[in-house]
C-alpha atoms as a PDB file:
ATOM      1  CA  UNK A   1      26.516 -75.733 -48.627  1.00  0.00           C
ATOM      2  CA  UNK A   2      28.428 -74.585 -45.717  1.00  0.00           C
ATOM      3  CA  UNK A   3      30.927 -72.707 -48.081  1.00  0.00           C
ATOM      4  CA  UNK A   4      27.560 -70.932 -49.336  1.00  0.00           C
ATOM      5  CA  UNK A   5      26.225 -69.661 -46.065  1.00  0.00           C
ATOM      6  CA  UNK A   6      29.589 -68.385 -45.102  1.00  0.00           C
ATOM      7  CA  UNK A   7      30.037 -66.447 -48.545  1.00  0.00           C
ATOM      8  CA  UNK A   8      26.219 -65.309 -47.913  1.00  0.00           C
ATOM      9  CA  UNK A   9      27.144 -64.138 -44.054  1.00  0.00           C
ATOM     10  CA  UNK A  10      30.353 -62.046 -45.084  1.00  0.00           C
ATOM     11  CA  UNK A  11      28.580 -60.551 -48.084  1.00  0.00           C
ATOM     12  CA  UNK A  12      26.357 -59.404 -45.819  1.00  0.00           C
ATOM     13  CA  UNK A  13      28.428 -58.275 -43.098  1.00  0.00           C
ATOM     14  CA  UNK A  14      30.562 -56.338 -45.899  1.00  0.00           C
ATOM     15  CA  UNK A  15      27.173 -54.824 -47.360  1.00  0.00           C
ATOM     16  CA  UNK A  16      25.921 -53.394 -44.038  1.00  0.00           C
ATOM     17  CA  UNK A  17      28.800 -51.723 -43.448  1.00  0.00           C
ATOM     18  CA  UNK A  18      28.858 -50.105 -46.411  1.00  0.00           C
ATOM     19  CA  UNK A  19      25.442 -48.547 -46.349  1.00  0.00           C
ATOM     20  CA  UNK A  20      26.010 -47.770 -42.773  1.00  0.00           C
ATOM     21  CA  UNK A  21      29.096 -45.417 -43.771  1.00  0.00           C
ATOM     22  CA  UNK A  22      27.586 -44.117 -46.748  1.00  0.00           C
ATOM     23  CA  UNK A  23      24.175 -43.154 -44.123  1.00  0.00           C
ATOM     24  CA  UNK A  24      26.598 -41.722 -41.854  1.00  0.00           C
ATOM     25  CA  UNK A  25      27.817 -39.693 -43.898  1.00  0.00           C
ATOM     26  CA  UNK A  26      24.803 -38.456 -45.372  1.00  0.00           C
ATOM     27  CA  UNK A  27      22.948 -37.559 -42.734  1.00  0.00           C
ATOM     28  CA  UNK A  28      25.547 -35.706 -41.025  1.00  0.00           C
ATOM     29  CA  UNK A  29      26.106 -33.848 -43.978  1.00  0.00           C
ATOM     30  CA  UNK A  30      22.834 -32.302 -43.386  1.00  0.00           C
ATOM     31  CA  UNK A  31      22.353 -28.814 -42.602  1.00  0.00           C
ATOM     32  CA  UNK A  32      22.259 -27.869 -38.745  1.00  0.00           C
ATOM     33  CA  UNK A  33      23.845 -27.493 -35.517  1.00  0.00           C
ATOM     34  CA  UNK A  34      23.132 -30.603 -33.298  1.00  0.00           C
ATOM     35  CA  UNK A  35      24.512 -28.646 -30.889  1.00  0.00           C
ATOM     36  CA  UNK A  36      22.090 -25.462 -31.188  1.00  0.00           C
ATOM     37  CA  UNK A  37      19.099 -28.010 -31.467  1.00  0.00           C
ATOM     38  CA  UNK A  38      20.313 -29.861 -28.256  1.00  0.00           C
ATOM     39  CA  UNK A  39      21.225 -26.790 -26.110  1.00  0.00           C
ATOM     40  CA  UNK A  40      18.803 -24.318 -27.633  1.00  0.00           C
ATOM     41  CA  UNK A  41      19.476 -20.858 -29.710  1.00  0.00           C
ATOM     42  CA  UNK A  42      20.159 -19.004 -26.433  1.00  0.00           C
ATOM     43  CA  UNK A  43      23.134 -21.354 -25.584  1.00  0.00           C
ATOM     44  CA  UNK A  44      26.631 -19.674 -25.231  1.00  0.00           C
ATOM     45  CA  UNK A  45      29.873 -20.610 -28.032  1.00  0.00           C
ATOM     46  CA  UNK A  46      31.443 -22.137 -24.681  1.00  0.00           C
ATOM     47  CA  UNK A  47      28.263 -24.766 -23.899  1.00  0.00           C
ATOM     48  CA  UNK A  48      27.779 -25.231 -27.362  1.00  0.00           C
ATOM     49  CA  UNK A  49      31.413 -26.016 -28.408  1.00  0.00           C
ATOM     50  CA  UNK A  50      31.690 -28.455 -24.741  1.00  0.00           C
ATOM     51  CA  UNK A  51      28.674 -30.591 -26.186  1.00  0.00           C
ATOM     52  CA  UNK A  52      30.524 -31.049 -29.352  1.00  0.00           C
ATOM     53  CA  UNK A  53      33.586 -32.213 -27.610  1.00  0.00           C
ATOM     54  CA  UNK A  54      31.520 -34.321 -25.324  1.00  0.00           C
ATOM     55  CA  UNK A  55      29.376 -35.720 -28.616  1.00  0.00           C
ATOM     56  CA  UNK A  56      32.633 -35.927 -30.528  1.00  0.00           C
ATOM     57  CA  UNK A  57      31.114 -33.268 -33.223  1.00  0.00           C
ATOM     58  CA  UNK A  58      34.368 -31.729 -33.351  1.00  0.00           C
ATOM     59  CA  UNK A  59      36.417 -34.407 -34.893  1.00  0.00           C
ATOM     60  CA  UNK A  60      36.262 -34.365 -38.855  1.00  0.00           C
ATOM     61  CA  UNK A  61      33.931 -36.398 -40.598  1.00  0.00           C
ATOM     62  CA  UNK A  62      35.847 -39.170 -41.877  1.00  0.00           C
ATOM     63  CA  UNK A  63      36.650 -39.751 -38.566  1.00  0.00           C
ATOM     64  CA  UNK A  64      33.745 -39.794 -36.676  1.00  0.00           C
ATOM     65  CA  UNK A  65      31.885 -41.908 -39.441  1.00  0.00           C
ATOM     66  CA  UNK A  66      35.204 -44.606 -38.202  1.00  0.00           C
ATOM     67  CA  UNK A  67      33.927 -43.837 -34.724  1.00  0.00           C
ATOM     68  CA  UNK A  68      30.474 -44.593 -35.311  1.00  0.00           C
ATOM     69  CA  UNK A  69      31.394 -48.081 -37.345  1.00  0.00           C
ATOM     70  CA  UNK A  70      33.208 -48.647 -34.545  1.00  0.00           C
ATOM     71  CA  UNK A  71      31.076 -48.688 -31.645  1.00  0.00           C
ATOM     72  CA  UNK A  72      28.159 -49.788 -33.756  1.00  0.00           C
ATOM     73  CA  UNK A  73      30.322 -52.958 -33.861  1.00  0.00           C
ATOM     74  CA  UNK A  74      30.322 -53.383 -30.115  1.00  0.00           C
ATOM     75  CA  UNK A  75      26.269 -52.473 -30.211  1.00  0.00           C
ATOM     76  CA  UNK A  76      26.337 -48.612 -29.655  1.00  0.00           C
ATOM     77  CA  UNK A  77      24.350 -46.297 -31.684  1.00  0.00           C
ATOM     78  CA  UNK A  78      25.215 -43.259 -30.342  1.00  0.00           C
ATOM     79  CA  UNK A  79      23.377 -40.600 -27.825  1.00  0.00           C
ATOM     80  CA  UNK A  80      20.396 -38.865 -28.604  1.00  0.00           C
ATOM     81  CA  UNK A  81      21.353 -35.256 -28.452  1.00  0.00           C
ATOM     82  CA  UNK A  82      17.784 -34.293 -26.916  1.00  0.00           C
ATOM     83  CA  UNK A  83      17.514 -35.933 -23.659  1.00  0.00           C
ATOM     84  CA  UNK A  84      20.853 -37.451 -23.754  1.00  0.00           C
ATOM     85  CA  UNK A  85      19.512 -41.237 -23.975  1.00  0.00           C
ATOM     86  CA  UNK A  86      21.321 -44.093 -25.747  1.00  0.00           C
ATOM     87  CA  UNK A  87      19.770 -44.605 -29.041  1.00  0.00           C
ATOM     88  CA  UNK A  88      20.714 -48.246 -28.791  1.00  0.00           C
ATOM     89  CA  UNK A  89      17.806 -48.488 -26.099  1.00  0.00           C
ATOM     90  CA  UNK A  90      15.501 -46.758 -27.407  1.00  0.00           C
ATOM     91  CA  UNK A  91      15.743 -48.413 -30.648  1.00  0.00           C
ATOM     92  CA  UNK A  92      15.745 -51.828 -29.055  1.00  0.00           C
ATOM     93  CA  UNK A  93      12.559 -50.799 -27.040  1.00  0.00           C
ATOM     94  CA  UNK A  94      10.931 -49.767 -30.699  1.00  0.00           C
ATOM     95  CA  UNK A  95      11.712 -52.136 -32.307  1.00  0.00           C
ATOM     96  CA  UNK A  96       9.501 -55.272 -31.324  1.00  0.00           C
ATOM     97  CA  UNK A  97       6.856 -53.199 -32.225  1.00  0.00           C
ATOM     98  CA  UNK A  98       7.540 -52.579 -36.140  1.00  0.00           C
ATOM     99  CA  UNK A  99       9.028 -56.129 -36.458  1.00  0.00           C
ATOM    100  CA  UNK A 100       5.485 -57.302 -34.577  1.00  0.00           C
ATOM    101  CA  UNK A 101       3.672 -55.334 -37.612  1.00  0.00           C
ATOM    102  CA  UNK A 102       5.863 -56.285 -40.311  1.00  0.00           C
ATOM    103  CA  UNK A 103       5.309 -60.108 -39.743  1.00  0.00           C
ATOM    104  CA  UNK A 104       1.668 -59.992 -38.711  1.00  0.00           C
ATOM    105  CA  UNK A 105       0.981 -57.955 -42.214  1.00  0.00           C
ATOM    106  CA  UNK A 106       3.274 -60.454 -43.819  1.00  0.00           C
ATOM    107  CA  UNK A 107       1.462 -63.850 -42.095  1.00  0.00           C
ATOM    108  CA  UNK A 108      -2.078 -62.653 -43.652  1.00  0.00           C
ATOM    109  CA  UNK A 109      -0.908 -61.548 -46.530  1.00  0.00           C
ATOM    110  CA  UNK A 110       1.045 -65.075 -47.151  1.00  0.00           C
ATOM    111  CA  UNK A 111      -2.063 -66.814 -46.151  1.00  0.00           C
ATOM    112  CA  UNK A 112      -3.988 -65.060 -48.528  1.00  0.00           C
ATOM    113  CA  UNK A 113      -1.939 -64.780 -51.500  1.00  0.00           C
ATOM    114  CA  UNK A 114      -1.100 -68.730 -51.575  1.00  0.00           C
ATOM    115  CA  UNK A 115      -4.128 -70.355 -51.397  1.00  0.00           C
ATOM    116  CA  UNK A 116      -5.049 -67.597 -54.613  1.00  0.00           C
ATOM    117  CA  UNK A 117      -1.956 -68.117 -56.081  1.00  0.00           C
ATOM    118  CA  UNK A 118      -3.174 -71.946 -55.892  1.00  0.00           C
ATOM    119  CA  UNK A 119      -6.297 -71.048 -57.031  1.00  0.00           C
ATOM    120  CA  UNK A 120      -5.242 -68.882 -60.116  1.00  0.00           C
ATOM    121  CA  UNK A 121      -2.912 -71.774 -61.492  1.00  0.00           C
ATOM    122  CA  UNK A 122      -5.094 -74.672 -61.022  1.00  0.00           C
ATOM    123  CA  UNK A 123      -7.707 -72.874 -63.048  1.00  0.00           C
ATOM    124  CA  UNK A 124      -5.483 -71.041 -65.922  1.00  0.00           C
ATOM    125  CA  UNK A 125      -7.439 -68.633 -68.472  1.00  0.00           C
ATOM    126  CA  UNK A 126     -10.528 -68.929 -66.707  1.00  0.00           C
ATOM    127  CA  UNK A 127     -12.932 -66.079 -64.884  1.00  0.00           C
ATOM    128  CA  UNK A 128     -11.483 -67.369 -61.640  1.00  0.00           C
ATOM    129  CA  UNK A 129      -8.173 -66.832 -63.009  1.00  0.00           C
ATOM    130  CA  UNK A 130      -8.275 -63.411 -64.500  1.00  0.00           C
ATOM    131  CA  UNK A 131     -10.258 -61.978 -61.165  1.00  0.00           C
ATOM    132  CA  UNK A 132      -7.525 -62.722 -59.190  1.00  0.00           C
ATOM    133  CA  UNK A 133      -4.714 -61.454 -61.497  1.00  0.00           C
ATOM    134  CA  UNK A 134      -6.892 -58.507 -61.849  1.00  0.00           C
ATOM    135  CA  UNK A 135      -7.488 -58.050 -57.846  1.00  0.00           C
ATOM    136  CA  UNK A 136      -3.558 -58.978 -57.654  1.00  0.00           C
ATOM    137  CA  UNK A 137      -2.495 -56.190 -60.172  1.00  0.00           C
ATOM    138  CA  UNK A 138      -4.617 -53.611 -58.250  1.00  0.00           C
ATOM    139  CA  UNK A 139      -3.049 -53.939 -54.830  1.00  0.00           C
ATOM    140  CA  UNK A 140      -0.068 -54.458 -56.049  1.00  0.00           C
ATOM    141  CA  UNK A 141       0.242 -50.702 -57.730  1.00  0.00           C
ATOM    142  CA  UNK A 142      -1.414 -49.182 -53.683  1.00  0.00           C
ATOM    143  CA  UNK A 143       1.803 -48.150 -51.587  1.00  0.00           C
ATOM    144  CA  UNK A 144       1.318 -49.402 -47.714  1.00  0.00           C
ATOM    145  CA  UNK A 145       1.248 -45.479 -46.713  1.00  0.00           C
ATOM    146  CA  UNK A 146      -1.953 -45.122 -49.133  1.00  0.00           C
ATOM    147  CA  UNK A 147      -3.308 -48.090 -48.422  1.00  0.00           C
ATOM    148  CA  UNK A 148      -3.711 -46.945 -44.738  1.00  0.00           C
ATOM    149  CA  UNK A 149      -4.743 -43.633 -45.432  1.00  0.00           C
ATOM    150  CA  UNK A 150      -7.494 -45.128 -47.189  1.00  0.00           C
ATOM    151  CA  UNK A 151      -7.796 -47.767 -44.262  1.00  0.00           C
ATOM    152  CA  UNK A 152      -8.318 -45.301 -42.033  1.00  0.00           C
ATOM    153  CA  UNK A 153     -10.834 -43.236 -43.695  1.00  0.00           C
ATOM    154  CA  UNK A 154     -13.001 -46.374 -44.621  1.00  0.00           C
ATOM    155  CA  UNK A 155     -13.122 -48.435 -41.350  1.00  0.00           C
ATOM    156  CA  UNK A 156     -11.597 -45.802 -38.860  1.00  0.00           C
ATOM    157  CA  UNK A 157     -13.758 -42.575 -39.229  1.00  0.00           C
ATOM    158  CA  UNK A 158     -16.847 -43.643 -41.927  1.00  0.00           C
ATOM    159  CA  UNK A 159     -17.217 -47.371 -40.574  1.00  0.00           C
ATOM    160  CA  UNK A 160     -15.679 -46.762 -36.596  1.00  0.00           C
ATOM    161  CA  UNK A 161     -14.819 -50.740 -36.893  1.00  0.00           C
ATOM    162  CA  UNK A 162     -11.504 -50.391 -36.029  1.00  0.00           C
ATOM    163  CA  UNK A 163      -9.282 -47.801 -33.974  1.00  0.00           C
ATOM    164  CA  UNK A 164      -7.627 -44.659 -36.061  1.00  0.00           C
ATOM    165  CA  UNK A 165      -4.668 -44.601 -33.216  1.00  0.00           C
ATOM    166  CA  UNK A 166      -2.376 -46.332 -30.706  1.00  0.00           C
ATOM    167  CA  UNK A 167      -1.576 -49.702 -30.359  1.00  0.00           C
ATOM    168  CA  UNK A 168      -4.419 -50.532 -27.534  1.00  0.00           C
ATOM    169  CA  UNK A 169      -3.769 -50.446 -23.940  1.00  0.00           C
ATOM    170  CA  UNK A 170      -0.671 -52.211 -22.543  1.00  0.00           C
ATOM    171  CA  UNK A 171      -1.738 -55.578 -20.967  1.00  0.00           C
ATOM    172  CA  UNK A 172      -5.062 -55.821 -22.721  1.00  0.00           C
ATOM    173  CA  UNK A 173      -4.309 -58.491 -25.582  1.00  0.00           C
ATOM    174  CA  UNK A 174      -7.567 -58.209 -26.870  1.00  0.00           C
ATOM    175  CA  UNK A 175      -7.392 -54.662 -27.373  1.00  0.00           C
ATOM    176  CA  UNK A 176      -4.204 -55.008 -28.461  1.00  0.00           C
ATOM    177  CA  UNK A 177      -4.775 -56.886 -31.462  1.00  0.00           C
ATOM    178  CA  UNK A 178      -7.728 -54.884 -32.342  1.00  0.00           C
ATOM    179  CA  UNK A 179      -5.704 -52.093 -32.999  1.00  0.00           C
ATOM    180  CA  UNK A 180      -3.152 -54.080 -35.062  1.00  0.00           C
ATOM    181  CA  UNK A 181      -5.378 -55.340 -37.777  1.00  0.00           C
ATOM    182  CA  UNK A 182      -6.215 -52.935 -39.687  1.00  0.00           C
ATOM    183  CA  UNK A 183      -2.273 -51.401 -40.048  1.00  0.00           C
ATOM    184  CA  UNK A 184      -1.585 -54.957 -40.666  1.00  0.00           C
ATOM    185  CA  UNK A 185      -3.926 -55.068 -43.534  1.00  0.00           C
ATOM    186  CA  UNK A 186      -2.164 -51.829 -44.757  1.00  0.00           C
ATOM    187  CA  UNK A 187       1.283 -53.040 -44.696  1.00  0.00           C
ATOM    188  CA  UNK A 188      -0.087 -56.673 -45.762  1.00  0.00           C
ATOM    189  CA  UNK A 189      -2.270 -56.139 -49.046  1.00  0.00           C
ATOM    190  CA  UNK A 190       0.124 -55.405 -51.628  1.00  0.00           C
ATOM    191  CA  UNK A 191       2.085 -58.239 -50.556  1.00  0.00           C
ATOM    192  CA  UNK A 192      -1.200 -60.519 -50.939  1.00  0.00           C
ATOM    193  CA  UNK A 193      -0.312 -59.459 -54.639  1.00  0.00           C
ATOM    194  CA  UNK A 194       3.081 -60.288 -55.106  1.00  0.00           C
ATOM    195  CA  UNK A 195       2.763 -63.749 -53.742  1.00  0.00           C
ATOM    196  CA  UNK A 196      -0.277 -64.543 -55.523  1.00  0.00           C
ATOM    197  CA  UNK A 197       1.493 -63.805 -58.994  1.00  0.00           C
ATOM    198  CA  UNK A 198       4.414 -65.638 -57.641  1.00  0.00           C
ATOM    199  CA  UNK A 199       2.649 -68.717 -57.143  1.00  0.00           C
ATOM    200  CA  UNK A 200       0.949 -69.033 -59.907  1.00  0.00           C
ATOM    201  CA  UNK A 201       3.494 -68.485 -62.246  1.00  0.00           C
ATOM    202  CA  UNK A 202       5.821 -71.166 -60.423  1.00  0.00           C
ATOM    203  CA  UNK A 203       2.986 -73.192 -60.203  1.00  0.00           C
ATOM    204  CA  UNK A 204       1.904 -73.359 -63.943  1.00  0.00           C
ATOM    205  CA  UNK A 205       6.067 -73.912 -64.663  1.00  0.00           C
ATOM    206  CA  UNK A 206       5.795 -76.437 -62.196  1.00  0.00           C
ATOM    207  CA  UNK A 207       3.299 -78.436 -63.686  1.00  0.00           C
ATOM    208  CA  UNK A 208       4.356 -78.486 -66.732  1.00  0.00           C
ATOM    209  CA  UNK A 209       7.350 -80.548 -65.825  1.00  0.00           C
ATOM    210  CA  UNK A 210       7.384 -83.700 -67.460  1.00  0.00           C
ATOM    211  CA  UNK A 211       7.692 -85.730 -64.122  1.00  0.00           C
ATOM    212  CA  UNK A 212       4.606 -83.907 -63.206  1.00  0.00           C
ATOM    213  CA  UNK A 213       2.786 -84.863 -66.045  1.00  0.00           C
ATOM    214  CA  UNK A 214       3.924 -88.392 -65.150  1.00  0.00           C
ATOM    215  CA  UNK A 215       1.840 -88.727 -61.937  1.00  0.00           C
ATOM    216  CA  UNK A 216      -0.842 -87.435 -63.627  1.00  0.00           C
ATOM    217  CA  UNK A 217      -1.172 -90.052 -66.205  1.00  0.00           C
ATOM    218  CA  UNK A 218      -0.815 -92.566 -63.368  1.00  0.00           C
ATOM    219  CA  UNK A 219      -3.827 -91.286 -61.673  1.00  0.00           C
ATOM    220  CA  UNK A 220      -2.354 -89.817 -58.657  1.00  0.00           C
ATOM    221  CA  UNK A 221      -4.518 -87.165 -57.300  1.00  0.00           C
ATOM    222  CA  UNK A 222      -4.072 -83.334 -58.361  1.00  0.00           C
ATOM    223  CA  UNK A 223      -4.433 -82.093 -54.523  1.00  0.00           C
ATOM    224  CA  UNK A 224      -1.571 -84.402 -53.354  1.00  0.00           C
ATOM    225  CA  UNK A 225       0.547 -83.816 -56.497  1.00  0.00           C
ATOM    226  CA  UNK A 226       0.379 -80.156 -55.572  1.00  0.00           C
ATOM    227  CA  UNK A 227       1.434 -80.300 -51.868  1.00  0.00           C
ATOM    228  CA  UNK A 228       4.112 -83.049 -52.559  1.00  0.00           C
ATOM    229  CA  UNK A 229       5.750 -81.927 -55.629  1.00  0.00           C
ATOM    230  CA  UNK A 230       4.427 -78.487 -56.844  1.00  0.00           C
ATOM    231  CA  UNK A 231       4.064 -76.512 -53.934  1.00  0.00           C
ATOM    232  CA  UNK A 232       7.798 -76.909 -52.072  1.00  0.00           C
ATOM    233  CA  UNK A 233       9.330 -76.048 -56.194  1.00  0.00           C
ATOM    234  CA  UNK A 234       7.395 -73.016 -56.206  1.00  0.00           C
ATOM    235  CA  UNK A 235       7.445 -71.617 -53.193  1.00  0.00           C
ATOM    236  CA  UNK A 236      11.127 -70.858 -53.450  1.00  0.00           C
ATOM    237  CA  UNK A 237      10.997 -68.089 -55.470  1.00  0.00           C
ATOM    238  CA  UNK A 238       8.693 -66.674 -53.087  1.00  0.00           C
ATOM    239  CA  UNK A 239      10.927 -66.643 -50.625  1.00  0.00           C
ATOM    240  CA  UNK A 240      13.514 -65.178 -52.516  1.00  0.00           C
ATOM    241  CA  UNK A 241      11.297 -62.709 -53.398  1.00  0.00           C
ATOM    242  CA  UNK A 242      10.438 -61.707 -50.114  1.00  0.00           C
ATOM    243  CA  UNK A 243      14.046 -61.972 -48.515  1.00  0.00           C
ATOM    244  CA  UNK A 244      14.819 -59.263 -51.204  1.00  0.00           C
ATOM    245  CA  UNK A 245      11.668 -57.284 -50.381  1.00  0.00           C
ATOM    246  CA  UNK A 246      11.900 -57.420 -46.467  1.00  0.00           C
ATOM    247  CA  UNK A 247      13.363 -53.656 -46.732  1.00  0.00           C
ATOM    248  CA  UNK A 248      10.077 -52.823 -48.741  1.00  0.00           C
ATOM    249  CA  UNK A 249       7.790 -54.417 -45.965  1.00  0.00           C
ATOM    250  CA  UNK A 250       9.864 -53.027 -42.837  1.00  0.00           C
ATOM    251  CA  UNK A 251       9.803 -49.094 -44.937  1.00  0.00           C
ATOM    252  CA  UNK A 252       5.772 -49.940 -45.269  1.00  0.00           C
ATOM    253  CA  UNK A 253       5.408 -50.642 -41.561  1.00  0.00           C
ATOM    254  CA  UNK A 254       7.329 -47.516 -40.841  1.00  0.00           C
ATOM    255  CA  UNK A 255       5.143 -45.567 -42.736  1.00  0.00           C
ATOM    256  CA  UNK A 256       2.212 -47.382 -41.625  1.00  0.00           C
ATOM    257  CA  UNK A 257       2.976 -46.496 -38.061  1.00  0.00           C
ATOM    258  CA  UNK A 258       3.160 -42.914 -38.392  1.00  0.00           C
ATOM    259  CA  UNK A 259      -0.034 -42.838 -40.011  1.00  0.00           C
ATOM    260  CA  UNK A 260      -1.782 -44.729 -37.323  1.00  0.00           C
ATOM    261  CA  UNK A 261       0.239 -42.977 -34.700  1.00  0.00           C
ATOM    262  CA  UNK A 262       1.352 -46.238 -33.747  1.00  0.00           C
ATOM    263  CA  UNK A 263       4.696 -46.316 -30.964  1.00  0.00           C
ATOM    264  CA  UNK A 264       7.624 -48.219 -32.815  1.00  0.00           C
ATOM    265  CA  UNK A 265      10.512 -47.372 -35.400  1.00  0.00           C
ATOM    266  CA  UNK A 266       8.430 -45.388 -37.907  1.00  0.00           C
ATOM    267  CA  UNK A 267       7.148 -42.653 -34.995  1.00  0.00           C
ATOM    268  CA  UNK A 268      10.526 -42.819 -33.245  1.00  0.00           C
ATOM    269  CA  UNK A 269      12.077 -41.741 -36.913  1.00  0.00           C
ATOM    270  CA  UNK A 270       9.787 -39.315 -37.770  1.00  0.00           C
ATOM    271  CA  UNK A 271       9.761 -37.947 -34.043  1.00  0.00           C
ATOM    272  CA  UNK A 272      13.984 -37.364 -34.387  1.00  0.00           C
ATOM    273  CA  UNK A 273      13.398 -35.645 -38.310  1.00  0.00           C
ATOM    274  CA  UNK A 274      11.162 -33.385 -37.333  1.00  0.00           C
ATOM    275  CA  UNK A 275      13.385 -32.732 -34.483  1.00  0.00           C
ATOM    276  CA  UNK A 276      16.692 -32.842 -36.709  1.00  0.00           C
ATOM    277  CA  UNK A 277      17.876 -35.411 -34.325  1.00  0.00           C
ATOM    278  CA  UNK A 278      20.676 -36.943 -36.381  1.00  0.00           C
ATOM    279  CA  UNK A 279      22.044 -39.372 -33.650  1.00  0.00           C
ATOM    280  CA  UNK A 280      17.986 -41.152 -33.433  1.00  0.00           C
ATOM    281  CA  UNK A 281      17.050 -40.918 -37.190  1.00  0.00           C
ATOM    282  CA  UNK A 282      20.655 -42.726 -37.933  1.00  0.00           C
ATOM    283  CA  UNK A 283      20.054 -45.542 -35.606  1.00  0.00           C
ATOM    284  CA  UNK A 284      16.402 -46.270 -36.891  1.00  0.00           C
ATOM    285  CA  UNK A 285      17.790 -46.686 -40.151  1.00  0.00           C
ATOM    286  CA  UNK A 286      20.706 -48.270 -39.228  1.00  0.00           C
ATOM    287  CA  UNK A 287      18.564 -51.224 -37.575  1.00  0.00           C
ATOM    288  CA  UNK A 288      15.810 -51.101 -40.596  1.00  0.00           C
ATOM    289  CA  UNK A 289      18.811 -51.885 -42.951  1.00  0.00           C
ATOM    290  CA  UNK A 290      20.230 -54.415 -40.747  1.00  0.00           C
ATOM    291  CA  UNK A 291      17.019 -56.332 -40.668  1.00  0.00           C
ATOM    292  CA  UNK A 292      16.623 -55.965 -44.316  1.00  0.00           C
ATOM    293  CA  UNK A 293      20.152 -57.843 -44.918  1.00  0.00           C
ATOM    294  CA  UNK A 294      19.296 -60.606 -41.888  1.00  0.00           C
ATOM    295  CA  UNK A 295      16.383 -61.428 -44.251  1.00  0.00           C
ATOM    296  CA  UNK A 296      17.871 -61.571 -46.955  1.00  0.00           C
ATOM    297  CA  UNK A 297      20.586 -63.766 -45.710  1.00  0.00           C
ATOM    298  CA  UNK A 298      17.720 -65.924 -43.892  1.00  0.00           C
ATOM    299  CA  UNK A 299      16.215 -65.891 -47.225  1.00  0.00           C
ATOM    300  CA  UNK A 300      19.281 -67.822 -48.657  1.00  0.00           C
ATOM    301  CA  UNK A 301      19.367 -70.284 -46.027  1.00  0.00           C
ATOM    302  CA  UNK A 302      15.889 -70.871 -46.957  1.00  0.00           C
ATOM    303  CA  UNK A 303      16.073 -70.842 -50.218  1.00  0.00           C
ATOM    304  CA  UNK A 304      19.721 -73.203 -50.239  1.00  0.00           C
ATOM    305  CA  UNK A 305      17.652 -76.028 -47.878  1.00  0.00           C
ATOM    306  CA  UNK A 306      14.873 -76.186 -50.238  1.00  0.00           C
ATOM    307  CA  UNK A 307      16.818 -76.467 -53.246  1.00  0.00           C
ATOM    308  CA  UNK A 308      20.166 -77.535 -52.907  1.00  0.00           C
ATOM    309  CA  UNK A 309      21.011 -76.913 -56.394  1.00  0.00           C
ATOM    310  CA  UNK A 310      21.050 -73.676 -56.253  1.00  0.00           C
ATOM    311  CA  UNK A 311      23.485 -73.120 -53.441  1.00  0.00           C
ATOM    312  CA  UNK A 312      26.073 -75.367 -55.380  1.00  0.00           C
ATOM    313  CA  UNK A 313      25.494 -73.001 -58.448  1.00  0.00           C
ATOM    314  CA  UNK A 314      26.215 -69.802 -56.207  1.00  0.00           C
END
């Protein structure tokens, strides 16, 4: 198993990289002068051509794309070209704040979707079934960005139950969480679909396993077959599932934020694009990619520990 992780980690490693010179290079290849957006249209060719130098604009692509790979591996990100700060603290002071929405969407939405997922199987091809695969199939076609939008206009501005911006004052939990709940429930709800579906399918595989069908006969309960046997077999493809769709939850926070005006990655990246600042909008995605492959490879672990099987096949 050891052997797996350690494949896992350097595939990883090897795949971030990757993406992170392939984002380099687009972005940069954008139109625009960071140094005319940093220094203004009035600057002079001298001031202008010294921030380059300073920025290392003037070296050729190839070459600062090596640069940046480099000190990304020794935790730089780079200078925002705006106000001169490093992006590697700025990012690191956003960034609780999307992870902080990404989880708390993903807790309710796992707390939802496997008790229904539960549900659903235990009760195949009956009304209780199809509601939920019919409530599942709905929320699973709303993108998080919609979802909000229609968040917003329901229990923002027609019901005023919950706030339409912020994240609540600092220091005031209460208020705090009150104005997390209902981005949560944006980013969340799909999600409630996906794992419901997930379940239940596994489940119904599950127990129709002859060993299952061997407890049965020898009158063990259904509730205790289900959390001793059933349940830990099919909740691994959930995880797998959502190890691969972390990038998918962390793009719906994003999104989710700038809708609610909410401080974290999302309005810092939309903030630096509508400000064509290259050296911000790289680093946000940059860290949103790197958390999507530390998922995935957490994912694995997961995944490996539940069912060893599977780690000796890969």
């Amino acid at each position: 198993m050891a052997s797996y992780f350690i494949r896992r980690l350097l595939l990883g490693v090897a795949v971030l990289l990757v993406a992170m010179t392939i984002l380099f290079l687009l972005i940069y290849t954008v139109p625009g002068d960071p140094a005319t957006i940093a220094l203004g249209p009035r600057a002079s060719e001298l001031q202008k051509e010294a921030f380059r130098q300073r920025m290392g604009l003037d070296q050729p692509l190839v070459m600062q794309a090596l640069n940046f790979i480099w000190s990304l591996l020794h935790g730089d990100l780079g200078t925002d070209i705006l106000n001169q700060r490093p992006v590697t603290a700025m990012v690191l002071s956003a960034l609780p704040k999307t992870v902080l929405l990404a989880v708390t969407g993903l807790g309710w939405a796992a707390l939802m979707g496997i008790p229904l997922g539960i549900w659903a199987a235990m009760r195949p091809d009956t009304w209780i079934d199809r509601i939920i695969g019919l409530i599942s199939t709905s929320v699973v076609a709303l993108p998080a960005f919609l979802m909000a939008i229609y968040a917003l206009i329901l229990f923002s501005v027609q019901l005023r139950w919950f706030p339409s911006i912020g994240a609540g004052e600092p220091g005031h939990i209460g208020d705090q969480i009150h104005h997390l709940i209902l981005p949560a429930f944006a980013v969340g709800v799909a999600w409630v679909g996906y794992i419901a579906r997930l379940v239940r399918v596994a489940m119904l595989e599950t127990l129709a396993e002859p060993h299952v069908r061997t407890f049965q006969t020898y009158g063990i309960s259904n509730l205790r077959i289900v959390l001793r046997c059933v349940l830990p077999i099919a909740i691994v493809p959930v995880i797998s599932v959502l190890g691969v769709g972390m990038g998918n939850l962390l793009s719906g926070a994003v999104l989710v934020e700038v809708v609610f005006s909410r401080p974290g990655l999302g309005s810092m990246a939309y903030d630096a694009v509508i400000s064509r600042n290259f050296p911000v909008v790289l680093g946000s995605v940059v860290v949103t990619t790197a958390l999507y492959v530390v998922a995935n490879f957490l994912a694995d672990m997961a995944i490996a520990i539940l069912d060893p099987r599977l780690a000796e096949k890969g």
